[in-house]
C-alpha atoms as a PDB file:
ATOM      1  CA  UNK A   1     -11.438  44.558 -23.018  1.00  0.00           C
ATOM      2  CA  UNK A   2      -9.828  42.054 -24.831  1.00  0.00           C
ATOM      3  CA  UNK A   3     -10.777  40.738 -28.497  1.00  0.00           C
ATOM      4  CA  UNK A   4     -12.615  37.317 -29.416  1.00  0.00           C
ATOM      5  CA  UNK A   5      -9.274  36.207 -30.470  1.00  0.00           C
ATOM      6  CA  UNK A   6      -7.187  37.284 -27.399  1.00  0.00           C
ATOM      7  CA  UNK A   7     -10.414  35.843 -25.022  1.00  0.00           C
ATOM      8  CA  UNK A   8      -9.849  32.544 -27.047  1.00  0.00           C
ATOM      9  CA  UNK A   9      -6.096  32.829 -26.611  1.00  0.00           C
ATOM     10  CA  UNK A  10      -6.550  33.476 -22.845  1.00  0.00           C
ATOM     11  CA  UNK A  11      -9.138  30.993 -22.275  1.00  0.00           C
ATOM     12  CA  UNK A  12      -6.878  28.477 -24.276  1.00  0.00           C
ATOM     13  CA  UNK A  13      -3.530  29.259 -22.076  1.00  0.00           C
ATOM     14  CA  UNK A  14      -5.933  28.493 -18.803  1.00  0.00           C
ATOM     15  CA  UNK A  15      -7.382  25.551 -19.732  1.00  0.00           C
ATOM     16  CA  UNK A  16      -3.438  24.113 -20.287  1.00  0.00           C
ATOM     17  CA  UNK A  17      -2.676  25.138 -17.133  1.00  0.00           C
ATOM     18  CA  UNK A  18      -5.704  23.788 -15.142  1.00  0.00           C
ATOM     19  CA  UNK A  19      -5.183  20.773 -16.989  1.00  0.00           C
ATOM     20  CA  UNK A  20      -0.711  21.143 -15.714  1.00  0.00           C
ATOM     21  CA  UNK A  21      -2.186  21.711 -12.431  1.00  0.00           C
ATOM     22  CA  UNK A  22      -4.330  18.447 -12.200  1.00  0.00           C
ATOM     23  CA  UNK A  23      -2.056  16.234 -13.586  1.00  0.00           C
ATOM     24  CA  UNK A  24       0.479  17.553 -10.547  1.00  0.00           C
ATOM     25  CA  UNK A  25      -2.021  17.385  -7.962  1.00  0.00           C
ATOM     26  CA  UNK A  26      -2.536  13.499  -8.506  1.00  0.00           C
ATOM     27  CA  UNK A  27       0.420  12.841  -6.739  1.00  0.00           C
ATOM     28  CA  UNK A  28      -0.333  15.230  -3.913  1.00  0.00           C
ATOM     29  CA  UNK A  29      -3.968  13.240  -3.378  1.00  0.00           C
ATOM     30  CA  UNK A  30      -1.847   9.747  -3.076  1.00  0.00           C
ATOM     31  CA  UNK A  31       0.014  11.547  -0.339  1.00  0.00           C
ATOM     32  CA  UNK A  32      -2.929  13.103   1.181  1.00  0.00           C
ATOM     33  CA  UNK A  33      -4.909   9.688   1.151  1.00  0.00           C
ATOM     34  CA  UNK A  34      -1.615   8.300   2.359  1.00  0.00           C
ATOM     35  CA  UNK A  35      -1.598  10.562   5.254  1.00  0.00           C
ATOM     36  CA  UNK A  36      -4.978   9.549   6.774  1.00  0.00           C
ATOM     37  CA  UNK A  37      -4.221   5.501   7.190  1.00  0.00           C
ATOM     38  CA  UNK A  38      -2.945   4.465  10.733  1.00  0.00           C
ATOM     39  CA  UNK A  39      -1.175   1.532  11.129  1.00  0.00           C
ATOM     40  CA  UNK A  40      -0.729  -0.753  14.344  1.00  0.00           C
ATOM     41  CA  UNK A  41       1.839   1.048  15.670  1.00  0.00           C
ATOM     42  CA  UNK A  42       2.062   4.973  16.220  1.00  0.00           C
ATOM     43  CA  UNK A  43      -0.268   7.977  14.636  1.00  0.00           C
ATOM     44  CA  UNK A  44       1.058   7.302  11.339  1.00  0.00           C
ATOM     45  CA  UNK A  45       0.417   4.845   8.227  1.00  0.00           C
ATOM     46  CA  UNK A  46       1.876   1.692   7.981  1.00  0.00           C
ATOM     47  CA  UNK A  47       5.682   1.610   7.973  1.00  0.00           C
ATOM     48  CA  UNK A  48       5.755  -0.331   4.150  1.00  0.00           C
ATOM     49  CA  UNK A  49       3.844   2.705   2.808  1.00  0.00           C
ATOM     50  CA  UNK A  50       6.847   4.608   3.393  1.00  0.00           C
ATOM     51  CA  UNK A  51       7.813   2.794  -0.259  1.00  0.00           C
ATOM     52  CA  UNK A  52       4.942   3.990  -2.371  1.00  0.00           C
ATOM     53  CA  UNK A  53       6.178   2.823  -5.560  1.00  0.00           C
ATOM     54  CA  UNK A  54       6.098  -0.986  -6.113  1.00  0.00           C
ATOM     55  CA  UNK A  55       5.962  -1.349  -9.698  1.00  0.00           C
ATOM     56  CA  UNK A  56       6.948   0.603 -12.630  1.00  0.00           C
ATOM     57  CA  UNK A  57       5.559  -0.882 -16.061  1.00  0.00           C
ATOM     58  CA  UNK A  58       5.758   1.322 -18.653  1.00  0.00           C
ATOM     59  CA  UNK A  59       4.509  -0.998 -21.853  1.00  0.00           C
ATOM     60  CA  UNK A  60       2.990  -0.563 -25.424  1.00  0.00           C
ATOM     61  CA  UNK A  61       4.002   3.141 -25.089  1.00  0.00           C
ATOM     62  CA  UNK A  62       6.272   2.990 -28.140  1.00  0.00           C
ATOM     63  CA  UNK A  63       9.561   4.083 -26.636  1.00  0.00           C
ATOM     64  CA  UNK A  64      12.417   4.838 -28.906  1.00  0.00           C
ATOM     65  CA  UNK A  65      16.146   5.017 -28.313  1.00  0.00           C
ATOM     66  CA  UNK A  66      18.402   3.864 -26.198  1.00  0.00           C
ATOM     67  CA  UNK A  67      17.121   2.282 -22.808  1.00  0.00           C
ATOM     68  CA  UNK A  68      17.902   4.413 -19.902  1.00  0.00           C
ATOM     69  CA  UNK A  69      19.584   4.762 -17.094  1.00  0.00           C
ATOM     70  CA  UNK A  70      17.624   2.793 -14.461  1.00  0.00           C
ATOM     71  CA  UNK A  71      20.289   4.070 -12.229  1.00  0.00           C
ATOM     72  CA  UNK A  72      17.781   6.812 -10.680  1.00  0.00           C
ATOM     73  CA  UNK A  73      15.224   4.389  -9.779  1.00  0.00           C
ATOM     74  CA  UNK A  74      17.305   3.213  -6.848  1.00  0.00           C
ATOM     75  CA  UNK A  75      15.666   5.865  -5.063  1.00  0.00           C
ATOM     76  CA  UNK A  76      12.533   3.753  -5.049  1.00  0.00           C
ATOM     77  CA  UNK A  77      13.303   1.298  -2.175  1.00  0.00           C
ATOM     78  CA  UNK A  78      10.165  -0.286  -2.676  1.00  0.00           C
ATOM     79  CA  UNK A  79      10.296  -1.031  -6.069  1.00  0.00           C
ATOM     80  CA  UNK A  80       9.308  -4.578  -7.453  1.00  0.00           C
ATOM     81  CA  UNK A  81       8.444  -4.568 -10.891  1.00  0.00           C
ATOM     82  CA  UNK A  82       9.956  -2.964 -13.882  1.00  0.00           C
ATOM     83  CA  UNK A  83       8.891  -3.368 -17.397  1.00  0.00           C
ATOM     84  CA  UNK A  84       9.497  -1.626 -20.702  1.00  0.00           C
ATOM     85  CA  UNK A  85       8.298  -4.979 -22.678  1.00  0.00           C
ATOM     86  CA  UNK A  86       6.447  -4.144 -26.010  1.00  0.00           C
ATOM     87  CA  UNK A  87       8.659  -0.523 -26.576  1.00  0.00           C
ATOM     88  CA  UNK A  88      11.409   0.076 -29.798  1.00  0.00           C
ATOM     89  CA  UNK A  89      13.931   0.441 -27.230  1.00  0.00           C
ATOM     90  CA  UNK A  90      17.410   0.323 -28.796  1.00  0.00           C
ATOM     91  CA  UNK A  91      21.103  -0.093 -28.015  1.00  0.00           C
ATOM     92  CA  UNK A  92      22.725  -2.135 -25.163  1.00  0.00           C
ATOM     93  CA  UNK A  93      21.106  -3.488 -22.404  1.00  0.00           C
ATOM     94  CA  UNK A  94      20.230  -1.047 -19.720  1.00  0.00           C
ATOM     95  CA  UNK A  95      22.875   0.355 -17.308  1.00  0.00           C
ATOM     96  CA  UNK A  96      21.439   0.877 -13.680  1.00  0.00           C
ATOM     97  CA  UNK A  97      19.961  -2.075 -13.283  1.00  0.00           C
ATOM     98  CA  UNK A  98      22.591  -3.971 -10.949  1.00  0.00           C
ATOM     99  CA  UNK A  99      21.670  -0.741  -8.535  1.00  0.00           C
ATOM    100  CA  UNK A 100      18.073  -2.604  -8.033  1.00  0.00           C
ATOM    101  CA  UNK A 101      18.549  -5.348  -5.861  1.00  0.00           C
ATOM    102  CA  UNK A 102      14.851  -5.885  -4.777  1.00  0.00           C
ATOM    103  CA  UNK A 103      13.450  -6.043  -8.087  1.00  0.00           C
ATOM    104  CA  UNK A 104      11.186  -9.911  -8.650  1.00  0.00           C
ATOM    105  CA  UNK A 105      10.156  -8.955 -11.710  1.00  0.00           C
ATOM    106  CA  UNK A 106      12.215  -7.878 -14.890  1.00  0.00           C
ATOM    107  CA  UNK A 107      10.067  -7.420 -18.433  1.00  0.00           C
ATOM    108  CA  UNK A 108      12.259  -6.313 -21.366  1.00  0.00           C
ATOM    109  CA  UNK A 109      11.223  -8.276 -23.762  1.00  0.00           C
ATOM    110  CA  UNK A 110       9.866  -7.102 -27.608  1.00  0.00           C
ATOM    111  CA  UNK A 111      12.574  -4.204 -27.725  1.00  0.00           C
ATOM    112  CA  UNK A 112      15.093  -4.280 -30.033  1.00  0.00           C
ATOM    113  CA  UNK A 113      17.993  -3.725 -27.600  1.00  0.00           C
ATOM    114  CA  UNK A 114      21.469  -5.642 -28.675  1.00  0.00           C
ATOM    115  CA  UNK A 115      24.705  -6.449 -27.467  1.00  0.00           C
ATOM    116  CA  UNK A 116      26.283  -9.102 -24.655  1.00  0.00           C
ATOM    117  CA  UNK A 117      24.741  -8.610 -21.340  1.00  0.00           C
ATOM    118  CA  UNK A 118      27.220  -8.136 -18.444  1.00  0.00           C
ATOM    119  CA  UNK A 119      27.941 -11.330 -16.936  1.00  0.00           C
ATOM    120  CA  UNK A 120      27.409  -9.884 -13.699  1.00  0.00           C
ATOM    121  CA  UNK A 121      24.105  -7.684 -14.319  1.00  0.00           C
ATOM    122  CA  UNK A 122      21.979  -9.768 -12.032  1.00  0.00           C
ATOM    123  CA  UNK A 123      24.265 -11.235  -9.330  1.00  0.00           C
ATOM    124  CA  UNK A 124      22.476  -9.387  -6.685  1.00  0.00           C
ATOM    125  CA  UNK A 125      19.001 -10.123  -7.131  1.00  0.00           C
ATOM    126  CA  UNK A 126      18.720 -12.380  -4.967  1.00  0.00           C
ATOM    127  CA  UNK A 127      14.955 -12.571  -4.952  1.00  0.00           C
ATOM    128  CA  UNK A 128      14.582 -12.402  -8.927  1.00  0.00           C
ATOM    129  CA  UNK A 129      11.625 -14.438 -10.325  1.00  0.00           C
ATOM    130  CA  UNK A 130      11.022 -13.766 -13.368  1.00  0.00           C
ATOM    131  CA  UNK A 131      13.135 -12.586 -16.391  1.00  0.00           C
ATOM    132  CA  UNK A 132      11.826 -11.885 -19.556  1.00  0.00           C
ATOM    133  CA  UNK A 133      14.138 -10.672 -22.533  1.00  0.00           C
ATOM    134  CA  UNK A 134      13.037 -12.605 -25.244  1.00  0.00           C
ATOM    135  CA  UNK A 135      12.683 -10.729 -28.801  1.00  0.00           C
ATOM    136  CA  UNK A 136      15.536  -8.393 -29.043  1.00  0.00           C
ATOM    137  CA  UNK A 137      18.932  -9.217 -29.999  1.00  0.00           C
ATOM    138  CA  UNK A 138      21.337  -9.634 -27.586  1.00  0.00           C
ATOM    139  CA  UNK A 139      24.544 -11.627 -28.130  1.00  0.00           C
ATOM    140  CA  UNK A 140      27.244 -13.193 -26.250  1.00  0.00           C
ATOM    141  CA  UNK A 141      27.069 -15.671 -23.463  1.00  0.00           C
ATOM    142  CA  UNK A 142      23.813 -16.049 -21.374  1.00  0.00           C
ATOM    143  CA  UNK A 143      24.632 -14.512 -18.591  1.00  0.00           C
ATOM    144  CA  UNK A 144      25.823 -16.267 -15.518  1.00  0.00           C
ATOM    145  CA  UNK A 145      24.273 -14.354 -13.136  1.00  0.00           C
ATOM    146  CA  UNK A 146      21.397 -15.705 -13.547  1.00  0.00           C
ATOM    147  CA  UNK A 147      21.501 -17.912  -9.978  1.00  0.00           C
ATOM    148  CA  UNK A 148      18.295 -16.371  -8.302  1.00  0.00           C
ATOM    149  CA  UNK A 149      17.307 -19.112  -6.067  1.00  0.00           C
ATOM    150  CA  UNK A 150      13.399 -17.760  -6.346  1.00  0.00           C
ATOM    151  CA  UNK A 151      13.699 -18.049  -9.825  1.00  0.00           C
ATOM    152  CA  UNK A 152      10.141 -18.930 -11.472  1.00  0.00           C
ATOM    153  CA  UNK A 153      10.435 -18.344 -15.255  1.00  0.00           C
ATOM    154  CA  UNK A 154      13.244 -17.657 -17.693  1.00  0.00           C
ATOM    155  CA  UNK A 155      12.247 -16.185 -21.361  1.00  0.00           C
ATOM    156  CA  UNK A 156      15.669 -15.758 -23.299  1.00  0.00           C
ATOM    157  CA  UNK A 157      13.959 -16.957 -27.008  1.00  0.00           C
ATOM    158  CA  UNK A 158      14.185 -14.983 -30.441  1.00  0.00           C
ATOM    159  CA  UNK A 159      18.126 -13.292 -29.627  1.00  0.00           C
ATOM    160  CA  UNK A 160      21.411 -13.866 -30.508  1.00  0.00           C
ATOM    161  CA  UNK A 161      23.237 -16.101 -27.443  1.00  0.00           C
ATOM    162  CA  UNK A 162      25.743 -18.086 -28.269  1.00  0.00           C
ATOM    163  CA  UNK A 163      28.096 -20.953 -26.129  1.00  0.00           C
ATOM    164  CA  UNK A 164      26.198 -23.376 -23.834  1.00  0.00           C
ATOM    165  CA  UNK A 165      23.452 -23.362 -21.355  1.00  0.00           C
ATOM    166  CA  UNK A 166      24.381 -23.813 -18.159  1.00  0.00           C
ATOM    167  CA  UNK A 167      22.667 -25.678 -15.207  1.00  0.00           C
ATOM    168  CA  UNK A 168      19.412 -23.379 -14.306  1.00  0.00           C
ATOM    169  CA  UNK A 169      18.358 -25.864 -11.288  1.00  0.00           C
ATOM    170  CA  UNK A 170      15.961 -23.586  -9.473  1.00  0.00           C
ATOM    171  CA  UNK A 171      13.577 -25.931  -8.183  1.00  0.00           C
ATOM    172  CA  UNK A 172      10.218 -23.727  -8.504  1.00  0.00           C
ATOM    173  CA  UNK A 173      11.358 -23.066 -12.194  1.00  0.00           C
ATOM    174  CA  UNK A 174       8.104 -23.505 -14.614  1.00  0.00           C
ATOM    175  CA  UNK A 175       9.303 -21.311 -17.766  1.00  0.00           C
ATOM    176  CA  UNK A 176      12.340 -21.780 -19.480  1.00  0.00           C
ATOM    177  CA  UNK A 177      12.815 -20.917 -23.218  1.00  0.00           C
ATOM    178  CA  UNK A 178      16.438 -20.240 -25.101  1.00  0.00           C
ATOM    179  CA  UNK A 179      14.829 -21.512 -28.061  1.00  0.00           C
ATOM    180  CA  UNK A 180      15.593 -19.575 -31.337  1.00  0.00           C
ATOM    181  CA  UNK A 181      19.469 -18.718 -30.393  1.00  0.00           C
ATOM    182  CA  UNK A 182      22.807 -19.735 -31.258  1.00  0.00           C
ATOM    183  CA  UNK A 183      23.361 -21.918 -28.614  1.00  0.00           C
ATOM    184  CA  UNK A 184      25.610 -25.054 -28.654  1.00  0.00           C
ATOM    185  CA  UNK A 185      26.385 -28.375 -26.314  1.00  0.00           C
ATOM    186  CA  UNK A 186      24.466 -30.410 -24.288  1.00  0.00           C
ATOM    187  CA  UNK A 187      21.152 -29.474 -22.770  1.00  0.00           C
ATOM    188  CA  UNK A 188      21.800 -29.698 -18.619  1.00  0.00           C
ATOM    189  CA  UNK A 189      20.267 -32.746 -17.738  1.00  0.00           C
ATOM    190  CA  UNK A 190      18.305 -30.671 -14.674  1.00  0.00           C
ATOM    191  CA  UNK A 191      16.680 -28.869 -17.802  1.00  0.00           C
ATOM    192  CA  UNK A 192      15.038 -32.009 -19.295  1.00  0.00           C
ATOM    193  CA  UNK A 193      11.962 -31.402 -18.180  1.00  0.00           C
ATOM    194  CA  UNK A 194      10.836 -28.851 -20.235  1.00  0.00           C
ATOM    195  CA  UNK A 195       9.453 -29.675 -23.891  1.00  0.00           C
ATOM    196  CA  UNK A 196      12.028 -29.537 -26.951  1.00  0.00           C
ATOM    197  CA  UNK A 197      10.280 -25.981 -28.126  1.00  0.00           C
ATOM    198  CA  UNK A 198      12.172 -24.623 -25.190  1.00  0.00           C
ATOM    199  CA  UNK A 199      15.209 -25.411 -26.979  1.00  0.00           C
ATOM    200  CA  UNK A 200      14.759 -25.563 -30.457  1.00  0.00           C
ATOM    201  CA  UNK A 201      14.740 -23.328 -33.963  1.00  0.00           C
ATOM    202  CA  UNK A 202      15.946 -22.053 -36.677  1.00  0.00           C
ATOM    203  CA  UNK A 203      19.583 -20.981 -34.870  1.00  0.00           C
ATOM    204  CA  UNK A 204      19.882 -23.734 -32.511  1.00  0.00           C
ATOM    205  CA  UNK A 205      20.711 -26.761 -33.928  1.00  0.00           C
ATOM    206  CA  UNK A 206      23.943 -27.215 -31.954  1.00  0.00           C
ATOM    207  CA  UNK A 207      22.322 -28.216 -29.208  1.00  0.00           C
ATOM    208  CA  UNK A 208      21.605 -31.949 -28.133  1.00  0.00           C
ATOM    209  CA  UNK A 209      20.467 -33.887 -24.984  1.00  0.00           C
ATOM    210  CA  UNK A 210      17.771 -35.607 -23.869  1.00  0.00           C
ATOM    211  CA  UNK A 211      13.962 -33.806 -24.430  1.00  0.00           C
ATOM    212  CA  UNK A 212      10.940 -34.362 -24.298  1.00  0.00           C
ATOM    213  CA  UNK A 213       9.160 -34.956 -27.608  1.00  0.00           C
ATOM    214  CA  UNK A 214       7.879 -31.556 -29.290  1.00  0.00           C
ATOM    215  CA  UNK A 215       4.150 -31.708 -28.522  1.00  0.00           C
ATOM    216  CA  UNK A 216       1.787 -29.757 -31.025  1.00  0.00           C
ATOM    217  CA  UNK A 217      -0.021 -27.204 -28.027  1.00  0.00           C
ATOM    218  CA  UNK A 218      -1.834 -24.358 -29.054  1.00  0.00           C
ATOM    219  CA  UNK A 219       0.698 -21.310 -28.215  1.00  0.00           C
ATOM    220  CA  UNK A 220       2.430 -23.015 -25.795  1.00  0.00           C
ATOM    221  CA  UNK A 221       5.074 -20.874 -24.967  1.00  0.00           C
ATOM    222  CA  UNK A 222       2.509 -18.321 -24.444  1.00  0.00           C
ATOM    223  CA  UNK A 223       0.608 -20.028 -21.979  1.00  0.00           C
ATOM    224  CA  UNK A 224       3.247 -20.594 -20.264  1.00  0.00           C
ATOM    225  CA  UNK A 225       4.129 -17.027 -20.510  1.00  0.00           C
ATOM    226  CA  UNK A 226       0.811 -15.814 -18.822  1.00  0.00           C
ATOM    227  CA  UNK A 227       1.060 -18.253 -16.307  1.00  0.00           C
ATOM    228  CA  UNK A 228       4.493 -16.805 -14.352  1.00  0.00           C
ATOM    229  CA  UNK A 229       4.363 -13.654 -16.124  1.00  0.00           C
ATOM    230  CA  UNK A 230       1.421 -11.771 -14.680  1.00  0.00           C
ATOM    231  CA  UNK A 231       2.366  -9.554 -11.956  1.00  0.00           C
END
């Protein structure tokens, strides 16, 4: 027989692994469940569930380091989405990422991740919509890259960028902000449409072109924010 303190011991080391065991088995009842849809064509499920993983957001969790290697994540074919916005992720920006092609959605904002960004980080997404990097402190050129044609919303405020801003003339564009930079030159006429807080602050007084007037909105930015930055 065992004492009250081994029987506690015991009933302590089961309990961890009946909790191991259910975490694991999550995965295999997405599979299961998986396994019991039919789609239009053949006894099996739908050909797109074949790419299970859309969306990765892993936010508010209070990350530290360096970012990692997104370069695993290529093995997600499916994958969409990929956030790590809201973490105390530090160092340069994250390697890997020109291996995701597919992704529409890129949150890295409110990090404190530094350095220049490789000019050529997101030449091939293609179907990029939204970018979000604001509130770190990355330096160097904006990257020029940046030439999604799906492009919906830009977030670039609160870093370090310096030179100018180049022509962002997506034509579904609704959010651009390089305000609070070190930017310098003309504002691209194509760009005028968007309010001077898009462009202004403490590190950006370099900058001149035609804007409109700064109008006094209730969080504007943010709004904006919400708007194109909900998945």
């Amino acid at each position: 027989m065992f004492s009250d303190g081994a029987s506690g011991l015991l009933l302590l080391v089961l309990a961890a692994f009946a909790a191991a065991a259910a975490a694991a088995s999550e995965g295999d009842v997405l599979l299961t469940f998986r396994a019991t849809l039919r789609g239009p064509v053949g006894d099996r499920p739908p050909a797109p569930l074949d790419q299970w993983v859309l969306g990765l957001r892993l936010e508010y969790l209070g990350l530290q380091g360096a970012a990692p290697d997104m370069a695993p994540l290529a093995a997600l074919l499916g994958l969409r989405v990929l956030s790590f916005a809201n973490n105390n992720l530090t160092g340069a920006f994250p390697a890997g990422l020109s291996v995701l092609p597919a992704l529409k959605t890129l949150y890295l904002s409110r990090n404190r991740l530094t350095g220049d960004i490789p000019d050529g980080a997101f030449a091939d997404m293609r179907g990029l919509k939204k970018l979000l990097l604001g509130d770190n402190a990355f330096t160097g050129p904006i990257p020029g890259s940046i030439t999604s044609p799906k492009l919906l919303g830009v977030q670039l405020a609160r870093n370090r960028f310096q030179g100018a801003i180049r022509n962002f003339d997506q034509k579904d564009l609704q959010l651009f902000n390089v305000s609070n930079n070190q930017l310098s030159g003309p504002i691209p006429e194509v760009l005028s449409r968007f309010d001077a807080a898009s462009f202004q602050g403490e590190f950006d007084r370099s900058l001149h072109g035609d804007v409109p007037a700064l109008q006094v909105i209730i969080s504007s930015e943010e709004l904006k924010v919400d708007e194109v930055g909900t998945v």
